[in-house]
Protein backbone atom coordinates (compact mmCIF):
# COMPACT_ATOMS: atom_id res chain seq x y z
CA UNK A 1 179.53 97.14 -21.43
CA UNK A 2 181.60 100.12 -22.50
CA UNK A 3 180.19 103.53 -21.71
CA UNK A 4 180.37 106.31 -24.48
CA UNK A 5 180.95 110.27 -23.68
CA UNK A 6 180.04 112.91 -26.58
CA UNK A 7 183.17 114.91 -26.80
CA UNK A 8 181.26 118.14 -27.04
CA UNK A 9 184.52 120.46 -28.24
CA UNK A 10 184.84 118.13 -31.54
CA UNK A 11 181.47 116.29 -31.96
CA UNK A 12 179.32 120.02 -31.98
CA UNK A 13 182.18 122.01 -32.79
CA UNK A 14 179.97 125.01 -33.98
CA UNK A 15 177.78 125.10 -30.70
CA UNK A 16 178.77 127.07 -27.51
CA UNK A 17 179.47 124.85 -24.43
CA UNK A 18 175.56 125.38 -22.77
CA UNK A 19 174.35 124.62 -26.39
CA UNK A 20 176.51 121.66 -27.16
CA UNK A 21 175.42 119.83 -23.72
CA UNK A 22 171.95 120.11 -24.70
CA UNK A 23 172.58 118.84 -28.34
CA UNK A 24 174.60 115.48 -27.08
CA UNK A 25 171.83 115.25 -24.73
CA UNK A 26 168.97 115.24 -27.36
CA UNK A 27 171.70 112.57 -29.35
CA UNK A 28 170.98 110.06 -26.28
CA UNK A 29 174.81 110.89 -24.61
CA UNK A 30 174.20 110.32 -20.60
CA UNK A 31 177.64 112.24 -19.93
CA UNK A 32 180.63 114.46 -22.04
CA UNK A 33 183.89 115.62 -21.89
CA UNK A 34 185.24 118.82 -23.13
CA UNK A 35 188.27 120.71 -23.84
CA UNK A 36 187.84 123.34 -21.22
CA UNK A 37 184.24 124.90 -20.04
CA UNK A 38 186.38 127.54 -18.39
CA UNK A 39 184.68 129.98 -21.09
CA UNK A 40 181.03 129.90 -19.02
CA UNK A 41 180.65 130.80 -14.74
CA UNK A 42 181.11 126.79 -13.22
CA UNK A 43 177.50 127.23 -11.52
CA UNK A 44 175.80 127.74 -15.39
CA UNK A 45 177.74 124.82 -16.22
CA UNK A 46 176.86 123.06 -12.92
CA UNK A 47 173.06 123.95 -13.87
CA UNK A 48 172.78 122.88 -16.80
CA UNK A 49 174.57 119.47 -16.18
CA UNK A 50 171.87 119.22 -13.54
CA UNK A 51 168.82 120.10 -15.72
CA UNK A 52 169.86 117.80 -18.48
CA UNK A 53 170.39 114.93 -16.85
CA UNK A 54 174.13 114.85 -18.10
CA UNK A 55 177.50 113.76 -16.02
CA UNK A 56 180.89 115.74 -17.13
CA UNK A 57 183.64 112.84 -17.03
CA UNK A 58 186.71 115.19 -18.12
CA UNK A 59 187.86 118.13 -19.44
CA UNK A 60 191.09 119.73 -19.51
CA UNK A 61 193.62 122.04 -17.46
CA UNK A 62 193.62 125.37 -19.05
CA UNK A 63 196.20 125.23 -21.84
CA UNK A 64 197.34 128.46 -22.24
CA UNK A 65 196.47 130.53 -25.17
CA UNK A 66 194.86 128.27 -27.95
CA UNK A 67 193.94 130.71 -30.23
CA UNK A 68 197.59 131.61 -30.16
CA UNK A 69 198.98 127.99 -30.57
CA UNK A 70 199.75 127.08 -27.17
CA UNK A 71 198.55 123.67 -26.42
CA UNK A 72 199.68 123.36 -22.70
CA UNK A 73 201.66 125.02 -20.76
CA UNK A 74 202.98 122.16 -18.01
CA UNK A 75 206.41 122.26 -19.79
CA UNK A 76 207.09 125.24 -20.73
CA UNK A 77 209.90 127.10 -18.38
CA UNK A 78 209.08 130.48 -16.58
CA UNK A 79 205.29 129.32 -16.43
CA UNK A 80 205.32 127.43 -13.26
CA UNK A 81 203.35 129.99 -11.29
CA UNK A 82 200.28 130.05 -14.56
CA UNK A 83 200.23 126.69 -14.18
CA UNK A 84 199.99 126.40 -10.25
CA UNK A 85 197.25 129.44 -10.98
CA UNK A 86 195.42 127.12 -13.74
CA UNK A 87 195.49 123.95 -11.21
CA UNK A 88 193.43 126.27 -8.63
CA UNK A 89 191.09 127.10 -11.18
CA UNK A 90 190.63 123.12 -12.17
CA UNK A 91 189.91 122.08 -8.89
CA UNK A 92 187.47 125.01 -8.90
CA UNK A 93 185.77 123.52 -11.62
CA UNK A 94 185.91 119.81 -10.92
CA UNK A 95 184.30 120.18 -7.77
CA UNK A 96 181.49 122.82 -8.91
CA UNK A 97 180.65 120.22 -11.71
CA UNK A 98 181.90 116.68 -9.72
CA UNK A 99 183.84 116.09 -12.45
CA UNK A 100 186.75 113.24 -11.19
CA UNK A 101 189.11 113.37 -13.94
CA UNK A 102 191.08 116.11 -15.48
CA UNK A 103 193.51 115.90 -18.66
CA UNK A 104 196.94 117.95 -18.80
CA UNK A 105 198.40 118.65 -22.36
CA UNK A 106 202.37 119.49 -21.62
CA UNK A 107 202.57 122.20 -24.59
CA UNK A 108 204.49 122.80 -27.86
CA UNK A 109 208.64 123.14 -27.47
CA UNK A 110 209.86 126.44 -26.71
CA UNK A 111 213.27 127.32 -29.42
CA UNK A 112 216.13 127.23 -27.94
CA UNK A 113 215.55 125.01 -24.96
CA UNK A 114 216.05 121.49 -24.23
CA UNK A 115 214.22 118.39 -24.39
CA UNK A 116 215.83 117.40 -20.80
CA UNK A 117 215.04 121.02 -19.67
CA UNK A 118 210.95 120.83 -20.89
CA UNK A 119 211.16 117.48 -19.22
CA UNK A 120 212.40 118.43 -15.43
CA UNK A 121 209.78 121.26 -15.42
CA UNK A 122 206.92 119.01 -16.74
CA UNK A 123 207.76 116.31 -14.36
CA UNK A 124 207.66 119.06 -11.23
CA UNK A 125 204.83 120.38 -12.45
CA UNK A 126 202.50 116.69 -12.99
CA UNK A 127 204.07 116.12 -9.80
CA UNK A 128 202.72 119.56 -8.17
CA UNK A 129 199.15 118.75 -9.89
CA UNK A 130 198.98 115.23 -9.40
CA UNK A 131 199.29 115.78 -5.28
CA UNK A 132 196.56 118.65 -5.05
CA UNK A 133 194.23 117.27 -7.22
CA UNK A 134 194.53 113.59 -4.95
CA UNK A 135 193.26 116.06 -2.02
CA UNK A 136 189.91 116.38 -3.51
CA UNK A 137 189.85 112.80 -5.47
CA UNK A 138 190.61 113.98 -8.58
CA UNK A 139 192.49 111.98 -11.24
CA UNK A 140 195.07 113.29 -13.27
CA UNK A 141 195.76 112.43 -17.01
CA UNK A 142 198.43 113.09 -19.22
CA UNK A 143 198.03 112.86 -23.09
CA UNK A 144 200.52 112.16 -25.79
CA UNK A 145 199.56 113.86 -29.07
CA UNK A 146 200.32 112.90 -32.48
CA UNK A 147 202.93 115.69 -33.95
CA UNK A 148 201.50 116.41 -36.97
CA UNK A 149 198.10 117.85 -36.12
CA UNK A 150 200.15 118.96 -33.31
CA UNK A 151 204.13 120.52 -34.51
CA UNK A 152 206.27 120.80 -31.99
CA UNK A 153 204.39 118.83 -29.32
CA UNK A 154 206.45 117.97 -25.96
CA UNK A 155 205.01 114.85 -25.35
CA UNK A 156 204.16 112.47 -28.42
CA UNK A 157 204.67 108.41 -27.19
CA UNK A 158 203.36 106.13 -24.49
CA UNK A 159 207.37 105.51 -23.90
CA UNK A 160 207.58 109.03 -22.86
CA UNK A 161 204.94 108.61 -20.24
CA UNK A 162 206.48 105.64 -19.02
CA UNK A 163 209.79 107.90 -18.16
CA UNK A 164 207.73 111.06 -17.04
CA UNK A 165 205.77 108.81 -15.02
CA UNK A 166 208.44 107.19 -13.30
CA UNK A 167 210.08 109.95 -12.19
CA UNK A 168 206.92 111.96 -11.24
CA UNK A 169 206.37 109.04 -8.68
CA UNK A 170 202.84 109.67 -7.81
CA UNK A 171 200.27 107.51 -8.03
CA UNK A 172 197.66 110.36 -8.88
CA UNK A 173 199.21 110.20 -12.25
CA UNK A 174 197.01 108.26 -15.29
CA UNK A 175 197.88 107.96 -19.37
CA UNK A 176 194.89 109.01 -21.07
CA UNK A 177 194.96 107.12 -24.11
CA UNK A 178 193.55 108.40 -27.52
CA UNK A 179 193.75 105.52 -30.09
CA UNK A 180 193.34 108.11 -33.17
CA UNK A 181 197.15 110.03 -31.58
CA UNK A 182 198.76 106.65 -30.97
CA UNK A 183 197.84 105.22 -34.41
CA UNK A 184 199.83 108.18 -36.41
CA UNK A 185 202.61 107.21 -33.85
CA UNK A 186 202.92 103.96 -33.08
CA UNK A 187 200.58 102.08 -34.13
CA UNK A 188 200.17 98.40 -31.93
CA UNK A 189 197.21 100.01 -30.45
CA UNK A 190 195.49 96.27 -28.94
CA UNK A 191 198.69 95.30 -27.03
CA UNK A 192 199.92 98.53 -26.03
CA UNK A 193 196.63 99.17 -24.17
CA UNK A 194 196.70 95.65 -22.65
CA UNK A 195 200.37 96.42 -21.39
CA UNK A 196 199.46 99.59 -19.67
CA UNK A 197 195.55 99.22 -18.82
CA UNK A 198 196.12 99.80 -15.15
CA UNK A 199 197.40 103.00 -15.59
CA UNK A 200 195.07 104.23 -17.97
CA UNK A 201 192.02 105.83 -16.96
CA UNK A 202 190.45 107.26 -19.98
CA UNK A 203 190.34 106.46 -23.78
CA UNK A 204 189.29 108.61 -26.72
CA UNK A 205 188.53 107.38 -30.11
CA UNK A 206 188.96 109.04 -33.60
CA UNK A 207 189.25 107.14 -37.46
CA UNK A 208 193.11 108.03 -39.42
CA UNK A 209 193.18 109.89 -41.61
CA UNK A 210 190.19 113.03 -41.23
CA UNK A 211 189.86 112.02 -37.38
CA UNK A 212 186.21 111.19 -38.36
CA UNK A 213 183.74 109.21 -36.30
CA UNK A 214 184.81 105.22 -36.30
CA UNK A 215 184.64 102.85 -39.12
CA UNK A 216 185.88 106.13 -41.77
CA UNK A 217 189.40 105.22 -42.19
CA UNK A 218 192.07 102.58 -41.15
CA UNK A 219 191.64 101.44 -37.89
CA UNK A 220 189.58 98.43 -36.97
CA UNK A 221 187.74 100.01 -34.38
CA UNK A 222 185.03 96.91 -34.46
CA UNK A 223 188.18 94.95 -32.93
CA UNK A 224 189.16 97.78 -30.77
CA UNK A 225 186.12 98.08 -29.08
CA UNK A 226 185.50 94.29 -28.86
CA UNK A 227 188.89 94.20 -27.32
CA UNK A 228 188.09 96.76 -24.66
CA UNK A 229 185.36 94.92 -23.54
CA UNK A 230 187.34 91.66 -23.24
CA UNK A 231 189.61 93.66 -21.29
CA UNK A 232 187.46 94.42 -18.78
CA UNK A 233 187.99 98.16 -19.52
CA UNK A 234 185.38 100.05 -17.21
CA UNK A 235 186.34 103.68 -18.11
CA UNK A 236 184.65 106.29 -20.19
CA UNK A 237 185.32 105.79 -24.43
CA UNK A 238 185.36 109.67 -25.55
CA UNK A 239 184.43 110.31 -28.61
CA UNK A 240 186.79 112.76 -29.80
CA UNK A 241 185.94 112.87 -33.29
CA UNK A 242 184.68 115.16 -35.77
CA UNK A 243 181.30 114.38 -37.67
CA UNK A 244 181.54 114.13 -41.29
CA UNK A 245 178.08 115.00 -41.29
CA UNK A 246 176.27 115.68 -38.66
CA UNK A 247 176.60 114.02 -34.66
CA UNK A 248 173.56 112.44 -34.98
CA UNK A 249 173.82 110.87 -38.55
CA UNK A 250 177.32 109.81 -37.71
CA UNK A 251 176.27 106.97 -34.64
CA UNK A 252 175.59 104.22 -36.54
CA UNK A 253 179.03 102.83 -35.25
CA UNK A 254 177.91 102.92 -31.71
CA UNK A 255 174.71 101.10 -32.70
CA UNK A 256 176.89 98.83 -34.41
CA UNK A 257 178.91 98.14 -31.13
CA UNK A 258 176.23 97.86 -28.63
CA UNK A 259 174.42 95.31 -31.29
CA UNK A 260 177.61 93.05 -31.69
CA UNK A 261 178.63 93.28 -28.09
CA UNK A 262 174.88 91.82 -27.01
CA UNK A 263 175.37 89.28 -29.54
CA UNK A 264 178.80 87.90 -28.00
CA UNK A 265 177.20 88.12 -24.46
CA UNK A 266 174.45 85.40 -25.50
């Protein structure tokens, strides 16, 4: 049975992190993800995991200055020490809040320098992350982003991971896969996923266009899901989306799933 995780950064956008937790919580999520909880001390955020009941499955390595634009900072050149500095602080957190899977962005293209360039300093730098974080059994993910919520984005296709993978050469090294990115694309979301399902270890889930909650817009997320559970996928399904409405109002696709899915089982 696929397991559901509120993505608390886009599902209760207008909550701080402490508040959020205790929102999904009262929504009936058992565990989150986030975009970075960097913004509260680890041992509040290890408290209130605690109190609620809640598990953290992800969040992400600091990505520079967001407010700014940066989204990532694993490619960009004359950052290598920030982002050794921002790997210390993840393993920080992951082990305050046993959290066993972080998520890298690689950032937005510098002018003036070149694609080969971005990609020799991302690959040293996955490679860097991917070996400490194994020390403490921590999983790394990379995620391509779609470039048009996203201009300028280094890394955009799953054939892109493929190469950086490849020549990272460490197994520590995992595609996080976000169906609502690879729909605006590449679309061939079913058999891409079966093609590369061993080295993906998370997937997030978002309707095109609006990046709404499932069953708003184009994709066939009643076949997705059915298909990740023929698959065998045993991962966490984050719900990166953003409520038309409300969370709460917005679940009737889960209910949906979990109905349908015990109907196929008998």
């Amino acid at each position: 049975m696929l397991r559901f995780d509120a993505n608390l950064t886009t599902m209760y956008a207008d909550l701080p992190l402490l508040q959020a937790m205790a929102a999904a919580r009262a929504d009936g999520f058992e565990a989150v993800e986030c975009r970075s909880p960097f913004f509260e001390p680890k041992e509040k955020v290890a408290e209130a995991l605690t109190e609620l009941g809640l598990k953290l499955v992800q969040f992400n390595c600091p990505m520079g200055d967001f407010a700014a634009g940066e989204r990532g900072i694993a490619c960009l050149p004359g950052r290598e020490d920030e982002f050794r500095a921002s790997i210390a602080l993840t393993i920080e957190y992951a082990e305050a809040l046993g959290c066993k899977q972080v998520n890298c962005i690689a950032g937005i293209k510098p002018a003036g320098r070149s694609d080969a360039e971005l990609e020799a300093i991302l690959v040293s730098n996955l490679k860097y992350a991917a070996q400490r974080l194994a020390e403490i059994g921590v999983k790394l993910q990379v995620e391509p982003l779609n470039p048009i919520d996203n201009p300028g984005t280094f890394l955009t296709t799953t054939a892109e991971f493929e190469r950086i993978y490849d020549k990272v050469g460490e197994d520590n090294l995992y595609l996080q896969y976000d169906f609502y990115h690879m729909q605006i694309v590449q679309g061939d979301l079913t058999r891409t996923f079966a093609r590369l399902k061993d080295r993906i270890n998370h997937v997030q889930i978002a309707d095109n266009p609006g990046r709404h909650e499932p069953g708003t817009g184009e994709i066939n997320y009643s076949f997705i899901l059915a298909e990740l559970e023929r698959q065998g996928y045993s991962g966490w399904v984050g719900c990166e989306y953003i409520p038309r409405t409300t969370a709460r109002e917005g679940l009737g696709w889960m209910e949906r799933h979990y109905s349908n899915a015990a109907a196929a089982r008998r």
